[in-house]
C-alpha atoms as a PDB file:
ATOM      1  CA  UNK A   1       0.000   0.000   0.000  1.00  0.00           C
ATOM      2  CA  UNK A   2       3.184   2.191   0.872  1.00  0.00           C
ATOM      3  CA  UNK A   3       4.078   1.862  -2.994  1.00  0.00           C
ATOM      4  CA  UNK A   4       0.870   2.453  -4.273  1.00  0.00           C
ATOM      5  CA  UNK A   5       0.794   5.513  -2.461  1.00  0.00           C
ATOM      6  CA  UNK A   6       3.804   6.745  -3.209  1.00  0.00           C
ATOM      7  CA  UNK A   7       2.541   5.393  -7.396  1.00  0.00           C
ATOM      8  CA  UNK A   8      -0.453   7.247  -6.814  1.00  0.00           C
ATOM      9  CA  UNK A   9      -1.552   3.876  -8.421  1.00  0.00           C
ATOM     10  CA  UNK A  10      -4.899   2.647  -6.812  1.00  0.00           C
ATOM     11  CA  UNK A  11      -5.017  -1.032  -5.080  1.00  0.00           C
ATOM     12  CA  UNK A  12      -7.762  -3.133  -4.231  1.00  0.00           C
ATOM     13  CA  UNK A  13      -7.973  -5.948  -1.340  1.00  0.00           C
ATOM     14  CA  UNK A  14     -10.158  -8.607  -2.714  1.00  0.00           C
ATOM     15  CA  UNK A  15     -13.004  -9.826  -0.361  1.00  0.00           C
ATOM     16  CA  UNK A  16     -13.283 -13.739   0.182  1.00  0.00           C
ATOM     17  CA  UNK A  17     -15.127 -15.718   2.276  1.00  0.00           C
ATOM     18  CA  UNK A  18     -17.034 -14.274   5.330  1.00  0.00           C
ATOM     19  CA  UNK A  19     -14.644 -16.463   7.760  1.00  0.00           C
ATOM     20  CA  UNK A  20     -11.463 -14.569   6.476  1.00  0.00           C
ATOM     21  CA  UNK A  21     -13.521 -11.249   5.570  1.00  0.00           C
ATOM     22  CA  UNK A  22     -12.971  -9.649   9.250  1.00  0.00           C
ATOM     23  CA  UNK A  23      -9.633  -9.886   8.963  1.00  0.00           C
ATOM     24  CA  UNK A  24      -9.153  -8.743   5.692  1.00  0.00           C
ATOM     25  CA  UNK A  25     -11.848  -5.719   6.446  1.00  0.00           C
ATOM     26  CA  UNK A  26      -9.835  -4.711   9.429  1.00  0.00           C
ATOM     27  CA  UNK A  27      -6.335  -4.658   7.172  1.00  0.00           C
ATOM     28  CA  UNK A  28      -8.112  -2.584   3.925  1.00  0.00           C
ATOM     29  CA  UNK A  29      -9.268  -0.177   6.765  1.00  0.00           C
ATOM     30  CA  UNK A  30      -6.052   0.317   8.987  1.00  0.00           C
ATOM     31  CA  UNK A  31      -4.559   1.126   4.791  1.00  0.00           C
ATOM     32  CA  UNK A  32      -7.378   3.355   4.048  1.00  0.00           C
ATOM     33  CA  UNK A  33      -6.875   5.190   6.899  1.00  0.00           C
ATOM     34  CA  UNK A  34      -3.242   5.744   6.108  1.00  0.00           C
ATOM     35  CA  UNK A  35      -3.061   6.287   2.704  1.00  0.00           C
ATOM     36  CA  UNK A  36      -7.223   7.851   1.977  1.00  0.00           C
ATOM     37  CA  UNK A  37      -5.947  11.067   3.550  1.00  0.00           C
ATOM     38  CA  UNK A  38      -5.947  13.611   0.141  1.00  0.00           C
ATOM     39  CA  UNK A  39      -6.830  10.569  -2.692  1.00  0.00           C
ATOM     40  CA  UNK A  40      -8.153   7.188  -2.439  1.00  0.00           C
ATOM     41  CA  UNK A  41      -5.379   4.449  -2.925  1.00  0.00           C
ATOM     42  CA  UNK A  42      -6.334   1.662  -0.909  1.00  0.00           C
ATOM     43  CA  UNK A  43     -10.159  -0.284  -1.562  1.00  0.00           C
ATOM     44  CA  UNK A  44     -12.076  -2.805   0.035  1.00  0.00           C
ATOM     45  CA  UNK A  45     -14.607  -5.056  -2.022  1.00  0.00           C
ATOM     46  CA  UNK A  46     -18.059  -5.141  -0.626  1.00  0.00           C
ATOM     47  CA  UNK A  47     -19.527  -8.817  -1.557  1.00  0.00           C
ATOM     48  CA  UNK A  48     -23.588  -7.715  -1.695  1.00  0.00           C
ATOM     49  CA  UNK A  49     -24.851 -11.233  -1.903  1.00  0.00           C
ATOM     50  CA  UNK A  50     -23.912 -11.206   1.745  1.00  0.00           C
ATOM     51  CA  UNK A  51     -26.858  -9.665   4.276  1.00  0.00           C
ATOM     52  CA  UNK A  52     -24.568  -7.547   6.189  1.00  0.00           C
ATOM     53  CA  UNK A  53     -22.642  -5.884   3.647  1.00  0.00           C
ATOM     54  CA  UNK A  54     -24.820  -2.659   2.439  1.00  0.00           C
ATOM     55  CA  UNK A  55     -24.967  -1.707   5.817  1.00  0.00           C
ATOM     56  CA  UNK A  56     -21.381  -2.295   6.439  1.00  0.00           C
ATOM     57  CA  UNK A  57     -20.748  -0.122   3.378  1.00  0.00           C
ATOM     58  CA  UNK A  58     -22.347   3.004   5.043  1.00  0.00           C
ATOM     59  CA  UNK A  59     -20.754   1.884   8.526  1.00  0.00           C
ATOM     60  CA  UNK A  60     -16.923   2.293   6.742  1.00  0.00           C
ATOM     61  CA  UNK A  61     -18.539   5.484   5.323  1.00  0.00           C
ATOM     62  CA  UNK A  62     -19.130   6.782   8.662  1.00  0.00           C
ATOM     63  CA  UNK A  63     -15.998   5.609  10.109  1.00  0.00           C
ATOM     64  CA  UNK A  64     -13.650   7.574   7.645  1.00  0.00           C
ATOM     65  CA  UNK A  65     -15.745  10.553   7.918  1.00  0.00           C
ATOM     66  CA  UNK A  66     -14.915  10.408  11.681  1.00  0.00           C
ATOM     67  CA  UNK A  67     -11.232   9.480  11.557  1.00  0.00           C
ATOM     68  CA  UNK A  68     -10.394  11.397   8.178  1.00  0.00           C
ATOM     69  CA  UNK A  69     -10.038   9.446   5.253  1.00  0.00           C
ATOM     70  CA  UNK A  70     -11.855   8.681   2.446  1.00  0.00           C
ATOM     71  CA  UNK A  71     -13.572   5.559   1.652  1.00  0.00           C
ATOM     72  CA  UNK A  72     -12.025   3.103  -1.337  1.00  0.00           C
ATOM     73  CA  UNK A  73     -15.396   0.566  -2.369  1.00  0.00           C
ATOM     74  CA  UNK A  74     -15.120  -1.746  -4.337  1.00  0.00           C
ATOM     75  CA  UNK A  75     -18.676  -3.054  -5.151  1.00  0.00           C
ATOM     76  CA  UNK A  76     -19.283  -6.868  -6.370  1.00  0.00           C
ATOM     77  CA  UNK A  77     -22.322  -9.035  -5.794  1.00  0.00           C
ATOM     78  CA  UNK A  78     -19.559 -12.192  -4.527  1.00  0.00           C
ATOM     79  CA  UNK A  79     -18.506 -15.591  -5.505  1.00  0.00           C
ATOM     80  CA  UNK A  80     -18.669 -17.810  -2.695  1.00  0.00           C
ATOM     81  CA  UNK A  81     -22.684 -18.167  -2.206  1.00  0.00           C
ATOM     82  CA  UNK A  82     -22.775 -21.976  -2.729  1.00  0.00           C
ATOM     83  CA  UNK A  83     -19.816 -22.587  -0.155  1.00  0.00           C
ATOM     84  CA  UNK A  84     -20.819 -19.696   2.753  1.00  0.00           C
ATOM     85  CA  UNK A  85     -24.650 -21.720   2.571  1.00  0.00           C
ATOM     86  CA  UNK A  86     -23.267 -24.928   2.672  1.00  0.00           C
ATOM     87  CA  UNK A  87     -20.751 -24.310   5.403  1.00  0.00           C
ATOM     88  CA  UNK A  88     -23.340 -22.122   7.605  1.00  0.00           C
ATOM     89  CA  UNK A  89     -25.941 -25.660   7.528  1.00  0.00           C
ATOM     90  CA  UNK A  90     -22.875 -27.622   8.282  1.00  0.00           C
ATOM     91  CA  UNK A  91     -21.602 -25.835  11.282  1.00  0.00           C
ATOM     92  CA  UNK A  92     -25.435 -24.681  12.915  1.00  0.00           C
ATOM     93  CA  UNK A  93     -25.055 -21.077  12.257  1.00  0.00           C
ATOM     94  CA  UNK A  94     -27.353 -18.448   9.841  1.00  0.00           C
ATOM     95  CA  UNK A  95     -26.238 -17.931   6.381  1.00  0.00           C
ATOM     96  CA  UNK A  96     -24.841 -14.803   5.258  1.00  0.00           C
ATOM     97  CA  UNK A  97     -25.990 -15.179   2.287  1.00  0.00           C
ATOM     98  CA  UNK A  98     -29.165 -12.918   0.835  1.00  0.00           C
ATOM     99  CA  UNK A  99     -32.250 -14.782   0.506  1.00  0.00           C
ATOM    100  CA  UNK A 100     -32.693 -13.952  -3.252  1.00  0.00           C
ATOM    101  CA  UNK A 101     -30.719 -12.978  -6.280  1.00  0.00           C
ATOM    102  CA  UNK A 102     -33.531  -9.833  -6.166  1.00  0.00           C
ATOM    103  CA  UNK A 103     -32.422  -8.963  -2.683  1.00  0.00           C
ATOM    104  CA  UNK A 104     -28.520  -8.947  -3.927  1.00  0.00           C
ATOM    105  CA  UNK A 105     -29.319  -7.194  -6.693  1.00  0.00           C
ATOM    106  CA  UNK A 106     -31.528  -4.751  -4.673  1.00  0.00           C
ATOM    107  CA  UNK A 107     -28.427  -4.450  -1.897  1.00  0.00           C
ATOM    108  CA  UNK A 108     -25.847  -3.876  -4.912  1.00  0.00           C
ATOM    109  CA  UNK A 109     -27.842  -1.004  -6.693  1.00  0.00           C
ATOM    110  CA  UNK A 110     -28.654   0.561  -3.003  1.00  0.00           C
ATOM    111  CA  UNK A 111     -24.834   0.693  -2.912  1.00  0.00           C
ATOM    112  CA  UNK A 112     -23.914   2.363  -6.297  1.00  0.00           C
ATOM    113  CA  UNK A 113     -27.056   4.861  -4.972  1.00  0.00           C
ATOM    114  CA  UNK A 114     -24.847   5.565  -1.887  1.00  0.00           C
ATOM    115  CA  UNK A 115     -21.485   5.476  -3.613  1.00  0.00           C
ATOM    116  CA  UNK A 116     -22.378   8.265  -5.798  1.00  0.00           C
ATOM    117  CA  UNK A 117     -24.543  10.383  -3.691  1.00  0.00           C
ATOM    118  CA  UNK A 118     -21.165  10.600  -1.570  1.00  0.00           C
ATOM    119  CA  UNK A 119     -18.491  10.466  -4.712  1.00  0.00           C
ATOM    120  CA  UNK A 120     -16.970  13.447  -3.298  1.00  0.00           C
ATOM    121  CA  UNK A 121     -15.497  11.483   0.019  1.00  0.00           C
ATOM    122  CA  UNK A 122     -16.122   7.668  -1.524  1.00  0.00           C
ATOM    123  CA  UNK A 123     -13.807   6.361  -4.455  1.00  0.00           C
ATOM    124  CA  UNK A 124     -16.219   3.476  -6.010  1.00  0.00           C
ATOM    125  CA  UNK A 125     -15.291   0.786  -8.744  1.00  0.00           C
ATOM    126  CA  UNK A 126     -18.467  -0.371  -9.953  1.00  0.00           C
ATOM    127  CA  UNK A 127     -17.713  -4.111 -10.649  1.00  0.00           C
ATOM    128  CA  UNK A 128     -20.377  -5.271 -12.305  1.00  0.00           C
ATOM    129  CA  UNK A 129     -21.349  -8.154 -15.449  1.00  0.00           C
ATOM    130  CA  UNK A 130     -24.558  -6.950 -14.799  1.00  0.00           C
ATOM    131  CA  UNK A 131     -25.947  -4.483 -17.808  1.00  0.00           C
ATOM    132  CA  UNK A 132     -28.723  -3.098 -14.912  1.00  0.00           C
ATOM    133  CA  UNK A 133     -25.996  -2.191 -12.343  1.00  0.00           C
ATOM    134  CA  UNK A 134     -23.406  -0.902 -14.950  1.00  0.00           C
ATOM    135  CA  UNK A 135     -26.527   1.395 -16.951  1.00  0.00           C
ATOM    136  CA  UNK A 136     -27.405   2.754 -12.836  1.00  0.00           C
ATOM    137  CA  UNK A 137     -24.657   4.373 -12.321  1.00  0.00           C
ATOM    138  CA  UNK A 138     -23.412   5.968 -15.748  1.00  0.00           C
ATOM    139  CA  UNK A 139     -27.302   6.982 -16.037  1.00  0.00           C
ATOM    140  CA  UNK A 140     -26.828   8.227 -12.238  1.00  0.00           C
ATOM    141  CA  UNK A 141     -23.504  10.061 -12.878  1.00  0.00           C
ATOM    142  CA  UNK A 142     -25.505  11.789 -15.837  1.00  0.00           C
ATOM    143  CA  UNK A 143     -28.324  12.927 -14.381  1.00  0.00           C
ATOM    144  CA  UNK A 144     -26.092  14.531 -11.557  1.00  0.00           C
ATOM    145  CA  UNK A 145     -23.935  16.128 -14.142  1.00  0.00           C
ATOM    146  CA  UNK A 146     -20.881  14.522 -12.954  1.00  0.00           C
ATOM    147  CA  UNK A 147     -17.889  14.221 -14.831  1.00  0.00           C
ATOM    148  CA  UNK A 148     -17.331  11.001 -16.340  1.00  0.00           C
ATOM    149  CA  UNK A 149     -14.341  10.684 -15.877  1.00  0.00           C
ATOM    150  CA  UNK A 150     -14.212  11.331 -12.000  1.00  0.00           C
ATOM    151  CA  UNK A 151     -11.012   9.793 -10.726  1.00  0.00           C
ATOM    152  CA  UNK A 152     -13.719   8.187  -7.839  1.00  0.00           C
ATOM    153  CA  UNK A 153     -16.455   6.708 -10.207  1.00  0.00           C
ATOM    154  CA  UNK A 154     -15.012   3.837 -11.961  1.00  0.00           C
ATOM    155  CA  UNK A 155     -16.434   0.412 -13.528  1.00  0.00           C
ATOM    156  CA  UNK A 156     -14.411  -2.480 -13.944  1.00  0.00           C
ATOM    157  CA  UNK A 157     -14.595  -6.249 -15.015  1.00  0.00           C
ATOM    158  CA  UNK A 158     -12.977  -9.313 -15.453  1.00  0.00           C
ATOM    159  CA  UNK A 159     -10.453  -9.890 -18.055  1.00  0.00           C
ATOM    160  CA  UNK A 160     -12.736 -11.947 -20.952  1.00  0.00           C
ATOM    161  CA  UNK A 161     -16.167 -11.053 -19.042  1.00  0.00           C
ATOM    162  CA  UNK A 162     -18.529  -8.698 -20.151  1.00  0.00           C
ATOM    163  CA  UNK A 163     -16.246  -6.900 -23.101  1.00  0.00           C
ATOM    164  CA  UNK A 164     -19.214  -5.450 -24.640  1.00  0.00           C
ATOM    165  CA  UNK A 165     -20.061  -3.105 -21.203  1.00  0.00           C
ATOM    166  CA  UNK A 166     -16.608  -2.277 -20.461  1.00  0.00           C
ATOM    167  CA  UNK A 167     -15.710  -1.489 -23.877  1.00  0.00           C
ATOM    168  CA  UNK A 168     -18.798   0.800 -24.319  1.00  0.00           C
ATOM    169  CA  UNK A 169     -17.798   2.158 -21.262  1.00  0.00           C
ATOM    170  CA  UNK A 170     -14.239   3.339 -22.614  1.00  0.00           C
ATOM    171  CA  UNK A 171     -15.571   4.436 -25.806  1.00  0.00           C
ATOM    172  CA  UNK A 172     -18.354   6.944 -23.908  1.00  0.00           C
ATOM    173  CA  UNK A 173     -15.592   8.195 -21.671  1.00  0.00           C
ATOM    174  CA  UNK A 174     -16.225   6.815 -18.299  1.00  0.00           C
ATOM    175  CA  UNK A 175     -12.857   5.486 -15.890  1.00  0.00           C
ATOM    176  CA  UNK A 176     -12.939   1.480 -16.558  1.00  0.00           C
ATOM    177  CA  UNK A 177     -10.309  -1.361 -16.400  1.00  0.00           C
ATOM    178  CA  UNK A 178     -10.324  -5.037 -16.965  1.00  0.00           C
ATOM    179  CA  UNK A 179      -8.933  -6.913 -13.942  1.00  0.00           C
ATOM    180  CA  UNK A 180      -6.608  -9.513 -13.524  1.00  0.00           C
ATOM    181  CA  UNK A 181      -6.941 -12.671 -11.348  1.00  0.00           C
ATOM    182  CA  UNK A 182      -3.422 -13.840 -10.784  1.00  0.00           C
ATOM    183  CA  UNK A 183      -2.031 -16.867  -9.375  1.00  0.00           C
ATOM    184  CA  UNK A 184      -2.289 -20.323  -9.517  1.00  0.00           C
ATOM    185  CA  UNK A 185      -4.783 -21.585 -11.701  1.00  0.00           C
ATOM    186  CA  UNK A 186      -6.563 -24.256  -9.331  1.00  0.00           C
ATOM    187  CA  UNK A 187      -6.236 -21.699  -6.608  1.00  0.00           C
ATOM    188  CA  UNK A 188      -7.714 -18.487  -8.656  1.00  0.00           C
ATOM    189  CA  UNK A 189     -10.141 -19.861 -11.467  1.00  0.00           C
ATOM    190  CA  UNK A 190     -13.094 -21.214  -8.553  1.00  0.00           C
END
């Protein structure tokens, strides 16, 4: 995160499962709060097909506004639904999981909502496959007559997903990037 600051390059902690996610929540936070001060550098991803997430979204917005930083959200609906359910029957405890795909996709557009009602102190990456979520916000950022190419409203997807959005996106002059999962491939393709 050092680096990237001193880059002024932008870095993003990935979220993963909700058993790891505190940890991993507590690091992106201690980093935003170091290196948020003037810009955002350092983001957490915000997994909406988890319950608890929208609301943890606006509780990190609240924190930064009280301890002076600015908020790096990265917004995803998640990847791990079929393992957090299974392990929440197997161990006795409530899933985190949304009920519906409607209620994930209701949390994720509540989020973008927030995210740009607040662009000024929240640095968002909209990180979407999902033409609804992707058409919010760039329909959002021009009804508000913001510029489109804000250095805190970005999109972003996957390297070979969803080409035709972020390529539009490029073309029309919004901030979007492909990203890059790296690593092993039996650790990094599930």
């Amino acid at each position: 995160c050092h680096v990237a600051a001193s880059k002024k390059v932008g870095i993003f902690f990935d979220a993963e499962e909700s058993w790891v996610q505190v940890a991993i929540d507590h690091f992106a936070d201690l980093m935003m709060s170091r290196h948020n001060k003037k810009e955002v550098i350092v983001y957490n991803t915000f997994q909406m097909y988890r319950h608890d997430r929208l609301q943890f979204l606006m509780d990190s917005f609240a924190k930064a506004q009280r301890e002076g930083y600015m908020l790096g959200a990265k917004l995803v609906r998640g990847a791990y639904m079929d393992k957090e359910r299974a392990r929440a029957e197997e161990m006795g405890y409530p899933s985190p999981i949304q009920p519906n795909k409607a209620a994930t996709d209701d949390a994720f557009n509540t989020a973008v909502r927030f995210c740009i009602e607040n662009y000024e102190q929240i640095g968002s990456c909209n990180a979407s496959h999902n033409k609804e979520s992707v058409l919010l916000q760039a329909n959002l950022i021009t009804k508000k007559n913001l510029p489109r190419n804000h250095k805190h409203l970005n999109f972003c997807q996957l390297l070979g997903m969803s080409d035709h959005l972020t390529f539009n996106l490029a073309a029309s002059g919004y901030n979007v990037a492909k990203y890059l999962v790296y690593g092993p491939v039996g650790d990094v393709l599930p």
